[in-house]
PDB file of N, CA and C in Angstrom:
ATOM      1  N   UNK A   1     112.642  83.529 139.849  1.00  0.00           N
ATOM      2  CA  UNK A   1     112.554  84.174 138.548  1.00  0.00           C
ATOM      3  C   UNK A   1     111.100  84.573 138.296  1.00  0.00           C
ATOM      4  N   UNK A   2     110.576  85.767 138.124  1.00  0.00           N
ATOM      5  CA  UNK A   2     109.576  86.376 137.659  1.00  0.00           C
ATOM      6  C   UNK A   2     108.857  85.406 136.647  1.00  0.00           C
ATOM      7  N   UNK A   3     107.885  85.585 136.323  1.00  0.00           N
ATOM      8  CA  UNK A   3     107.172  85.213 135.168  1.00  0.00           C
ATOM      9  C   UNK A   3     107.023  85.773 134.283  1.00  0.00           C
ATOM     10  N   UNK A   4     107.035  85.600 132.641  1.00  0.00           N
ATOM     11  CA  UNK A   4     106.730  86.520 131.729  1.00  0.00           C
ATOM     12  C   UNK A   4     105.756  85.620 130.807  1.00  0.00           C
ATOM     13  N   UNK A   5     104.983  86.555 130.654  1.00  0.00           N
ATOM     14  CA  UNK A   5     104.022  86.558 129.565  1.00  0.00           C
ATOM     15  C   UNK A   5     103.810  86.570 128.316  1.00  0.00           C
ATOM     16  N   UNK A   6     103.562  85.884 127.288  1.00  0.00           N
ATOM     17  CA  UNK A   6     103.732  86.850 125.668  1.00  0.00           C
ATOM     18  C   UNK A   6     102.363  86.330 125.363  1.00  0.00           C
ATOM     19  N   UNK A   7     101.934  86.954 123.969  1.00  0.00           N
ATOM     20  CA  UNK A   7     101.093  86.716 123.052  1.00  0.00           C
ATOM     21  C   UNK A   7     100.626  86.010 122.843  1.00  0.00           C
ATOM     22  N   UNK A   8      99.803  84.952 123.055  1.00  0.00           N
ATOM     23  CA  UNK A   8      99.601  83.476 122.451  1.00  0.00           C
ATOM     24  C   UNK A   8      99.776  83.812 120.709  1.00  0.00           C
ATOM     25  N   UNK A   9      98.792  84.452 120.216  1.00  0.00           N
ATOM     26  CA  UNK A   9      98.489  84.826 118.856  1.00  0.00           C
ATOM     27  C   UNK A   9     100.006  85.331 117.738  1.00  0.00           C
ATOM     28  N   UNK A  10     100.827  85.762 118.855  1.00  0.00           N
ATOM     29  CA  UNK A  10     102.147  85.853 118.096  1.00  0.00           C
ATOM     30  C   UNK A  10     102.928  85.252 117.825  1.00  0.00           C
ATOM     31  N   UNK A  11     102.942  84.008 119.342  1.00  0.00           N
ATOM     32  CA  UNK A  11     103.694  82.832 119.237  1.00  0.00           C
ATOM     33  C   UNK A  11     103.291  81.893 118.266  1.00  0.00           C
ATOM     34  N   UNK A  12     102.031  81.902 118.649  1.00  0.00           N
ATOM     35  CA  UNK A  12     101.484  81.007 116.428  1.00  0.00           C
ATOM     36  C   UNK A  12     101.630  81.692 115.199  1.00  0.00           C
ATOM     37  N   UNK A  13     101.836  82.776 115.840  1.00  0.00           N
ATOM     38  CA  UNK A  13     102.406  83.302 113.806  1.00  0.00           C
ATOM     39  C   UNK A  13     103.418  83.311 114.298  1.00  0.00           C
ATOM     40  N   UNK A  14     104.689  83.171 114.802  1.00  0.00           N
ATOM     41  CA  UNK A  14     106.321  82.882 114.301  1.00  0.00           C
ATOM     42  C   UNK A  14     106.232  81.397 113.971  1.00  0.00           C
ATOM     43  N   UNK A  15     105.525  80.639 114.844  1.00  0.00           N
ATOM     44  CA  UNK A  15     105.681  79.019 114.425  1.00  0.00           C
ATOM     45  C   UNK A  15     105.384  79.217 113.162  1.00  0.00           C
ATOM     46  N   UNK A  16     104.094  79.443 113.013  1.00  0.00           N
ATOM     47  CA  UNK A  16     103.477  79.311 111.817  1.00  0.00           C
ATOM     48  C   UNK A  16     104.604  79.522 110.729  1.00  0.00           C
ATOM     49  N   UNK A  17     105.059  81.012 110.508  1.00  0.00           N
ATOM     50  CA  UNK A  17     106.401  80.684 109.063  1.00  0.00           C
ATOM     51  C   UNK A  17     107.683  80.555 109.466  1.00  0.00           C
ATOM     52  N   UNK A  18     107.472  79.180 110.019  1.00  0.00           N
ATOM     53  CA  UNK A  18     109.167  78.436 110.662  1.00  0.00           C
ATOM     54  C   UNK A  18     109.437  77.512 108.628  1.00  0.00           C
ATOM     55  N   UNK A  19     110.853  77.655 108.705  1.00  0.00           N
ATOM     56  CA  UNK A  19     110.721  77.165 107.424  1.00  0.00           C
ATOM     57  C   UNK A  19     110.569  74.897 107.510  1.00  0.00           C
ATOM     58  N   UNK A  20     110.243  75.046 106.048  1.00  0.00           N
ATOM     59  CA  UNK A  20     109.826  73.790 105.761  1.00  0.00           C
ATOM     60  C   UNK A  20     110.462  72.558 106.228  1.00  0.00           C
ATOM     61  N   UNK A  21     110.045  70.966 105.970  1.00  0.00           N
ATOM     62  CA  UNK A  21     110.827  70.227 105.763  1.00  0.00           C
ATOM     63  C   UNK A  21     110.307  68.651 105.919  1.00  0.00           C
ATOM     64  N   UNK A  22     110.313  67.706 106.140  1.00  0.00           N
ATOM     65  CA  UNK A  22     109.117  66.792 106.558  1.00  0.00           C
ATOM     66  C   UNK A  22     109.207  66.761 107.923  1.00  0.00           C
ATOM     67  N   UNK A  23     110.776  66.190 108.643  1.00  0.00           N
ATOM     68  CA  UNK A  23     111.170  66.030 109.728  1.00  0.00           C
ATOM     69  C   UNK A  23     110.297  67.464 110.677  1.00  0.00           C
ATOM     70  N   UNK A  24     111.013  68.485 110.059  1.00  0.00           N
ATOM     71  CA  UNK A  24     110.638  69.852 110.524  1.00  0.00           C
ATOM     72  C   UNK A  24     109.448  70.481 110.872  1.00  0.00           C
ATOM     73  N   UNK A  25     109.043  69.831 109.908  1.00  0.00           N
ATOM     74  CA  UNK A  25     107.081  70.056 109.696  1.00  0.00           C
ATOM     75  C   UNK A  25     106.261  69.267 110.927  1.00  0.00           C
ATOM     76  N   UNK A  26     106.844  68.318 111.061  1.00  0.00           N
ATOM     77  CA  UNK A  26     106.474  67.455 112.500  1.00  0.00           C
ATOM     78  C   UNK A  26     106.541  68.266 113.508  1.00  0.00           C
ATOM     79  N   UNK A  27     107.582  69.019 114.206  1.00  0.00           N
ATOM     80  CA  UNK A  27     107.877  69.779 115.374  1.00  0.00           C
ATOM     81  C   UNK A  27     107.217  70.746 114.972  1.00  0.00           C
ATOM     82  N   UNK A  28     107.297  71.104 113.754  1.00  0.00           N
ATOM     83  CA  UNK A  28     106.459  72.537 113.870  1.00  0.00           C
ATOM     84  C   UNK A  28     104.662  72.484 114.551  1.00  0.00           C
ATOM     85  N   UNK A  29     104.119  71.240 113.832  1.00  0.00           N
ATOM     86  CA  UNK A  29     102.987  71.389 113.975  1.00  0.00           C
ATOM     87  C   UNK A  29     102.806  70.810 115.175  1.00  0.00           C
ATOM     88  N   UNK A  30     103.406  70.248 115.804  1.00  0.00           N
ATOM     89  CA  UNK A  30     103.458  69.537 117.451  1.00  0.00           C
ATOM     90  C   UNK A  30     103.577  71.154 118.489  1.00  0.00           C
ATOM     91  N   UNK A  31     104.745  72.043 117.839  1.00  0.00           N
ATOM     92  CA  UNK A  31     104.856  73.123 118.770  1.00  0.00           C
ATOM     93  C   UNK A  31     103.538  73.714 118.656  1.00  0.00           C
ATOM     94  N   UNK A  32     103.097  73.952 117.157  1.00  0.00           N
ATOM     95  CA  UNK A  32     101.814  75.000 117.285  1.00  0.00           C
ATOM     96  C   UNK A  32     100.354  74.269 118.070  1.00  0.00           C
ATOM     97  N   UNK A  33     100.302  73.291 118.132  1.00  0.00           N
ATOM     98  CA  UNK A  33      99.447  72.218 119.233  1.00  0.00           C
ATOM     99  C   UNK A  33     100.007  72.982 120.401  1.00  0.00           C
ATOM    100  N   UNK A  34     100.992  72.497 120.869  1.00  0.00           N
ATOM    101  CA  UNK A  34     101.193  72.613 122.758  1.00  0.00           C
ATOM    102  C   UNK A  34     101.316  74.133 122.506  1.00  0.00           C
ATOM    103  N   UNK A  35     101.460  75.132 121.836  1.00  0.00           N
ATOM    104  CA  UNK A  35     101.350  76.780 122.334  1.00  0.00           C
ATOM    105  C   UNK A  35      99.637  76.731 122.217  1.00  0.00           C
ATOM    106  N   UNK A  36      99.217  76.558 121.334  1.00  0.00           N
ATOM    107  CA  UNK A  36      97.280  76.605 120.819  1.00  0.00           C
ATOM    108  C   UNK A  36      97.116  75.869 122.580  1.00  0.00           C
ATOM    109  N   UNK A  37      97.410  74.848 123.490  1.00  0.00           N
ATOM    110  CA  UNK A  37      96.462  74.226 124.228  1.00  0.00           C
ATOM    111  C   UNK A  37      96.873  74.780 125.344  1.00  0.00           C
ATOM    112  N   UNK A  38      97.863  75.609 125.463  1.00  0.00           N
ATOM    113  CA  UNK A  38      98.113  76.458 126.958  1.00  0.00           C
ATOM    114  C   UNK A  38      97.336  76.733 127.644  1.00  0.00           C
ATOM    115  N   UNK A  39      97.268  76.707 128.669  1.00  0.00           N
ATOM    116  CA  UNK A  39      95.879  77.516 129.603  1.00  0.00           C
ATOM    117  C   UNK A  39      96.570  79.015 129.241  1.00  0.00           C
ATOM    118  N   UNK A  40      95.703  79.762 129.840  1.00  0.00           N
ATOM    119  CA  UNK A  40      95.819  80.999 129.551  1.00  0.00           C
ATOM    120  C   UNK A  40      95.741  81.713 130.715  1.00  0.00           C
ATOM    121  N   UNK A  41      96.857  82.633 131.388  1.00  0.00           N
ATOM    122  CA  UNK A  41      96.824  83.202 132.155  1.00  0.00           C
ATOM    123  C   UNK A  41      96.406  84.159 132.574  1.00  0.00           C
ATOM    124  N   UNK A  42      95.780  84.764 133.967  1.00  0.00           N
ATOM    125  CA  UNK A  42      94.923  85.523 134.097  1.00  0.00           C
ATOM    126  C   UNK A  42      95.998  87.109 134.121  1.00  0.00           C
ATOM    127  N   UNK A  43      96.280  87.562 133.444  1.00  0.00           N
ATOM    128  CA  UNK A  43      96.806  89.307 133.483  1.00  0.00           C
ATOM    129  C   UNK A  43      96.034  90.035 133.365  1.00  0.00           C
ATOM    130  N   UNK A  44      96.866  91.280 134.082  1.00  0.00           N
ATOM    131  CA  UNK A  44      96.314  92.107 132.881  1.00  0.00           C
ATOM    132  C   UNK A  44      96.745  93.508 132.500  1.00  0.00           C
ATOM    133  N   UNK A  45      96.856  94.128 131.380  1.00  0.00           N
ATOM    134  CA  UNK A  45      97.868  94.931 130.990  1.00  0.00           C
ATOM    135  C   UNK A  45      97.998  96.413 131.986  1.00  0.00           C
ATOM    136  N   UNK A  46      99.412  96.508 132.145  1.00  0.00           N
ATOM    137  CA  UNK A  46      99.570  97.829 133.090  1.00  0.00           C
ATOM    138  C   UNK A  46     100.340  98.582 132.438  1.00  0.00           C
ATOM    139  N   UNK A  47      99.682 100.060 132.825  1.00  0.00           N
ATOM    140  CA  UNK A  47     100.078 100.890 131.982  1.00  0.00           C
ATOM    141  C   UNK A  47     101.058 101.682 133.191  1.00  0.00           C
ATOM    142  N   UNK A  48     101.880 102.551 131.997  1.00  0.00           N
ATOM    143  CA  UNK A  48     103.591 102.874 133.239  1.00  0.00           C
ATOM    144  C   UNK A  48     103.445 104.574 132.823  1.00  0.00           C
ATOM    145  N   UNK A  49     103.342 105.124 134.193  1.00  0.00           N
ATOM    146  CA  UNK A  49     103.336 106.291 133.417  1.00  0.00           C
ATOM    147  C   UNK A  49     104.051 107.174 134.560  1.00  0.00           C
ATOM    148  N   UNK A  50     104.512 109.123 134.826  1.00  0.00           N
ATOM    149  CA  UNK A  50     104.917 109.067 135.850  1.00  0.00           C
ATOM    150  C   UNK A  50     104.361 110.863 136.103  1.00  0.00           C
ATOM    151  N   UNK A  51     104.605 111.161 137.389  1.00  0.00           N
ATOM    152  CA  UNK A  51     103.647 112.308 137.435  1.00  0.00           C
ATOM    153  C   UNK A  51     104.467 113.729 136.989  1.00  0.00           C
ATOM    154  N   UNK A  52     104.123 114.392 136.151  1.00  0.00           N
ATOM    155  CA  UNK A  52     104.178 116.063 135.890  1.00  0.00           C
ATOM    156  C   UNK A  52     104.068 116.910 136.661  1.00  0.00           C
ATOM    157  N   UNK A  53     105.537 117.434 137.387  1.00  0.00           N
ATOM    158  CA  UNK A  53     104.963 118.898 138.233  1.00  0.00           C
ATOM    159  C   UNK A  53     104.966 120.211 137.737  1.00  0.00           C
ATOM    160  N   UNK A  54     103.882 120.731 137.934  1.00  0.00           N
ATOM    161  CA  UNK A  54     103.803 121.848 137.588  1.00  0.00           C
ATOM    162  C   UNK A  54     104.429 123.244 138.733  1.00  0.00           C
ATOM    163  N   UNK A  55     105.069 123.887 138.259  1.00  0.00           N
ATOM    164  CA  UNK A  55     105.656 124.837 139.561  1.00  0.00           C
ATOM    165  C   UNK A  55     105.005 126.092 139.535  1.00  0.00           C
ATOM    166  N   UNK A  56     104.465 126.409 138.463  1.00  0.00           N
ATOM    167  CA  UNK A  56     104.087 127.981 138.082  1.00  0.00           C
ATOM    168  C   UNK A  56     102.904 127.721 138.647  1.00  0.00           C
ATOM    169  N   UNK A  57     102.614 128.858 139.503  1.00  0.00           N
ATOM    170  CA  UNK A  57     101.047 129.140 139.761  1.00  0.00           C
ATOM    171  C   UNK A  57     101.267 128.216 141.905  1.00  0.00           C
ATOM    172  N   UNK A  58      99.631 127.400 141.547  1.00  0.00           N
ATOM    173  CA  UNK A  58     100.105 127.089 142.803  1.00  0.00           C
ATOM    174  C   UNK A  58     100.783 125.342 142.310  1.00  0.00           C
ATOM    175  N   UNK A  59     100.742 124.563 143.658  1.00  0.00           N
ATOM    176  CA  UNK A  59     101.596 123.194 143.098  1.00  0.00           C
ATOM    177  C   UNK A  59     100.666 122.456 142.327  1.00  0.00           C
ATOM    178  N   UNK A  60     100.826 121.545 141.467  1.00  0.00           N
ATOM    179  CA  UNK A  60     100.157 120.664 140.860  1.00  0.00           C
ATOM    180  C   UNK A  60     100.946 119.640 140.315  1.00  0.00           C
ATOM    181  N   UNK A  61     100.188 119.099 139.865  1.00  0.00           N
ATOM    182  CA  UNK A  61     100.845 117.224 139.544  1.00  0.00           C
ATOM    183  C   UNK A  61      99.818 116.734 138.632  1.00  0.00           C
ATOM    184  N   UNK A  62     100.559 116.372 137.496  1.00  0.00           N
ATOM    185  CA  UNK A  62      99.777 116.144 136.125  1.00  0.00           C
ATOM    186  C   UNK A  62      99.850 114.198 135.757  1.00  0.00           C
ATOM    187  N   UNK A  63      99.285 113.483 135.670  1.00  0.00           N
ATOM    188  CA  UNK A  63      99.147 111.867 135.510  1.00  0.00           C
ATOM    189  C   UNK A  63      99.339 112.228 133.963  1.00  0.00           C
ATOM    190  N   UNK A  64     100.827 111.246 133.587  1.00  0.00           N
ATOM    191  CA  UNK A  64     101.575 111.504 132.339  1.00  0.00           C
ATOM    192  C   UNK A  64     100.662 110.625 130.845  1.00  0.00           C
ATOM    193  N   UNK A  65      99.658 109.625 131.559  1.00  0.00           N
ATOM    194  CA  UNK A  65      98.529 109.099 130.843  1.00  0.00           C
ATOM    195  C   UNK A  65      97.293 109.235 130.719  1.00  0.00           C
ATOM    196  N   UNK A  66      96.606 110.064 131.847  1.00  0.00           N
ATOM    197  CA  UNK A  66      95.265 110.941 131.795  1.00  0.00           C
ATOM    198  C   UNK A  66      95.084 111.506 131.436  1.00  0.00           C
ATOM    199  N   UNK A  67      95.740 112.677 132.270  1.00  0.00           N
ATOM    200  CA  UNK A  67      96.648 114.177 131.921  1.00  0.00           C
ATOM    201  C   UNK A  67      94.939 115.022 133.004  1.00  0.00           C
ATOM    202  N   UNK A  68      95.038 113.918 134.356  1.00  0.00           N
ATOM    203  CA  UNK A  68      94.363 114.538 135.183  1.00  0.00           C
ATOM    204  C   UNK A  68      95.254 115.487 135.608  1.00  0.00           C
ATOM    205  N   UNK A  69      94.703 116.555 136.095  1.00  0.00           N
ATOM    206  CA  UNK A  69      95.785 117.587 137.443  1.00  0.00           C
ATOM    207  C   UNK A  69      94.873 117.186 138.201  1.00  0.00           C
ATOM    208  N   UNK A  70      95.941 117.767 139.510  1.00  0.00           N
ATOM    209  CA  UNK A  70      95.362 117.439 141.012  1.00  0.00           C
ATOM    210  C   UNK A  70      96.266 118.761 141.739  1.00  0.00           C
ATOM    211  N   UNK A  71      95.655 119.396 142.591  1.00  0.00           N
ATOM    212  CA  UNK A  71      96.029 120.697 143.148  1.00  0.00           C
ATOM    213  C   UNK A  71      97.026 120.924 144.120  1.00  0.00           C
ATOM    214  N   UNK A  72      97.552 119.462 144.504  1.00  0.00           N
ATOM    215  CA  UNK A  72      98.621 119.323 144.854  1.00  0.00           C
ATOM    216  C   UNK A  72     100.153 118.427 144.208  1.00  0.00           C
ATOM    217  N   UNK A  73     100.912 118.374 145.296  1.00  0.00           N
ATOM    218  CA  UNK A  73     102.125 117.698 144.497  1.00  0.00           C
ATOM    219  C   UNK A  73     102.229 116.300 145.182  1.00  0.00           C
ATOM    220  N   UNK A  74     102.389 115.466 144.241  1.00  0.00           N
ATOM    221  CA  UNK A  74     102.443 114.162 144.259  1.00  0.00           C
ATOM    222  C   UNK A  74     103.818 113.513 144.170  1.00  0.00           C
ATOM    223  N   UNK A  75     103.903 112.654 145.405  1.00  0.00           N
ATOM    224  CA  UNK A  75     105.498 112.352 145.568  1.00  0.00           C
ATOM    225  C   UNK A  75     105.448 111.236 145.303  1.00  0.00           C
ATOM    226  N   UNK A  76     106.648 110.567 146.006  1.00  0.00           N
ATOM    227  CA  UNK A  76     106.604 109.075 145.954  1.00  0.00           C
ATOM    228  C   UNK A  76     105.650 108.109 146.524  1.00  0.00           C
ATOM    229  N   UNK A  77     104.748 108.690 147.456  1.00  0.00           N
ATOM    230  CA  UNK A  77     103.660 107.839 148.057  1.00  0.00           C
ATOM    231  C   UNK A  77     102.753 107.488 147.236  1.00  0.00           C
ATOM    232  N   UNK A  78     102.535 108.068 145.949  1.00  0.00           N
ATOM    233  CA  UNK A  78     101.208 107.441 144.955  1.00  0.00           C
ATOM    234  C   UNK A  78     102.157 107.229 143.881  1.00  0.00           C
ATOM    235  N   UNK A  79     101.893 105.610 144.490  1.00  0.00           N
ATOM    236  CA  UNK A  79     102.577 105.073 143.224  1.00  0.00           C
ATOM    237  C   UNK A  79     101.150 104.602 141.903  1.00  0.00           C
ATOM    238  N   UNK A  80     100.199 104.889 142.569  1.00  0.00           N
ATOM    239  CA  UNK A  80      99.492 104.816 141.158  1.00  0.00           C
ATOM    240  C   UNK A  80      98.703 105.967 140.983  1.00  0.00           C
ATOM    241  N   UNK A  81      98.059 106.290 139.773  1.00  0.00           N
ATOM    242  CA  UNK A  81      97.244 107.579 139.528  1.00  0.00           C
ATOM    243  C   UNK A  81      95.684 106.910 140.060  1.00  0.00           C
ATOM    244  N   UNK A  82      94.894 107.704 140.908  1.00  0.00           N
ATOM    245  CA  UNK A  82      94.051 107.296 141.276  1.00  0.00           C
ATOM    246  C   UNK A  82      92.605 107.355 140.485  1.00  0.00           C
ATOM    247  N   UNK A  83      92.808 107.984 139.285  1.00  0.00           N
ATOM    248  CA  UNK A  83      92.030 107.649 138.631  1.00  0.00           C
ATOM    249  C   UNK A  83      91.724 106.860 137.290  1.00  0.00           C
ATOM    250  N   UNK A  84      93.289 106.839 136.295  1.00  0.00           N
ATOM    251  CA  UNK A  84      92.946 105.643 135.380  1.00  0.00           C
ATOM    252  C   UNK A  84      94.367 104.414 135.761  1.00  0.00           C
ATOM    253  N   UNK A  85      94.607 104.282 137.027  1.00  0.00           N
ATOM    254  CA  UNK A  85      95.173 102.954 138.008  1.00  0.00           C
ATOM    255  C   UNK A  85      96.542 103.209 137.245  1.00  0.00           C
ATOM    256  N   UNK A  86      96.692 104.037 136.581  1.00  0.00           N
ATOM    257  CA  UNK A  86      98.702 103.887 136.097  1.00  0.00           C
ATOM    258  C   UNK A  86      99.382 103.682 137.230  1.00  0.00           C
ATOM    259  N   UNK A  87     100.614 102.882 136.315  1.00  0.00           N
ATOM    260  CA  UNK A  87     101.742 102.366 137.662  1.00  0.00           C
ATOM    261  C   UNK A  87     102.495 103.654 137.497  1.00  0.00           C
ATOM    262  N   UNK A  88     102.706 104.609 138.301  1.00  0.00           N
ATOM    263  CA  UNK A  88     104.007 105.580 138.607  1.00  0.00           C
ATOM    264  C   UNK A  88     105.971 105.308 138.966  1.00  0.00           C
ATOM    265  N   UNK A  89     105.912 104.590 137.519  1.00  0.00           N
ATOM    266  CA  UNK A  89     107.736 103.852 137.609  1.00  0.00           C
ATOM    267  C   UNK A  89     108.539 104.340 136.552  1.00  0.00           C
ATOM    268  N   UNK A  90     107.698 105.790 135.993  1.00  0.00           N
ATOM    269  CA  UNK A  90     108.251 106.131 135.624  1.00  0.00           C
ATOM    270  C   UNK A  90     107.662 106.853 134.309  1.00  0.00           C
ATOM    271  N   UNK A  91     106.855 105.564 133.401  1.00  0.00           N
ATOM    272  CA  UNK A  91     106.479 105.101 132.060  1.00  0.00           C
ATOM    273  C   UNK A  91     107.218 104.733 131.526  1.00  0.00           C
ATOM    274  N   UNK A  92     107.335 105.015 130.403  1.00  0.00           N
ATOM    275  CA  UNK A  92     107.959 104.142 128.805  1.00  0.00           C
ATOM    276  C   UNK A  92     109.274 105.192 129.030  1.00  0.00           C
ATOM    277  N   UNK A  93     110.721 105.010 129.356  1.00  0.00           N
ATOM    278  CA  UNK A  93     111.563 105.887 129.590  1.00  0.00           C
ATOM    279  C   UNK A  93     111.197 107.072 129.882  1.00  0.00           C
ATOM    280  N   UNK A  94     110.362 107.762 130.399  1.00  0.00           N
ATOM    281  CA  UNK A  94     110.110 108.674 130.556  1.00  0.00           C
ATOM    282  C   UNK A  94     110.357 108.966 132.481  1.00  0.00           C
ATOM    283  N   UNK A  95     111.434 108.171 133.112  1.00  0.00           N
ATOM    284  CA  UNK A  95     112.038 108.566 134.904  1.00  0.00           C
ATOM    285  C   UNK A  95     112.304 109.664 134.676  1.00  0.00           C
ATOM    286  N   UNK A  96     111.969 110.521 136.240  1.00  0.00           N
ATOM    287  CA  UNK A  96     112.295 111.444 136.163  1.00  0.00           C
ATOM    288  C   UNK A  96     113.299 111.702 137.460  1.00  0.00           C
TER     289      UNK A  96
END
């Protein structure tokens, strides 16, 4: 199973307005301890983006998050844009 990541800072604000209680108030503030003392994992954010062909003129291929061109056409072999490192999977629904 993959690993997933979230927020530290988000996971303490949902604890944070968990509702009241005495019993309740115990776990709450025990959970917001063990999320606050996590180590923190080394990521780091990747951006999804996928390439633009252009047909008119001669070939070109547009990076859907730069919005570098490059004077040729870009297939499946660059899976990343070589200049601001996007992953080519597509982007944010945007497969083509």
């Amino acid at each position: 199973m993959p690993k997933e990541y979230i927020d530290r800072e988000a996971a303490l604000a949902v604890i944070g307005r968990a509702p009241g209680g005495h019993e309740y108030d115990k776990g709450v503030d025990y959970s917001y301890e063990v999320v606050q003392n996590l180590p923190a994992a080394d990521v780091a954010e990747v951006a999804h983006a996928y390439w633009i062909q252009h047909d008119a003129g001669p070939l070109k291929s547009e990076c859907s998050v730069c919005r570098t061109t490059y004077s040729f056409r870009m297939g499946k072999e660059m899976k990343f844009c070589p200049i601001c490192g996007a992953r080519m999977d597509g982007g944010d629904n945007h497969a083509e």
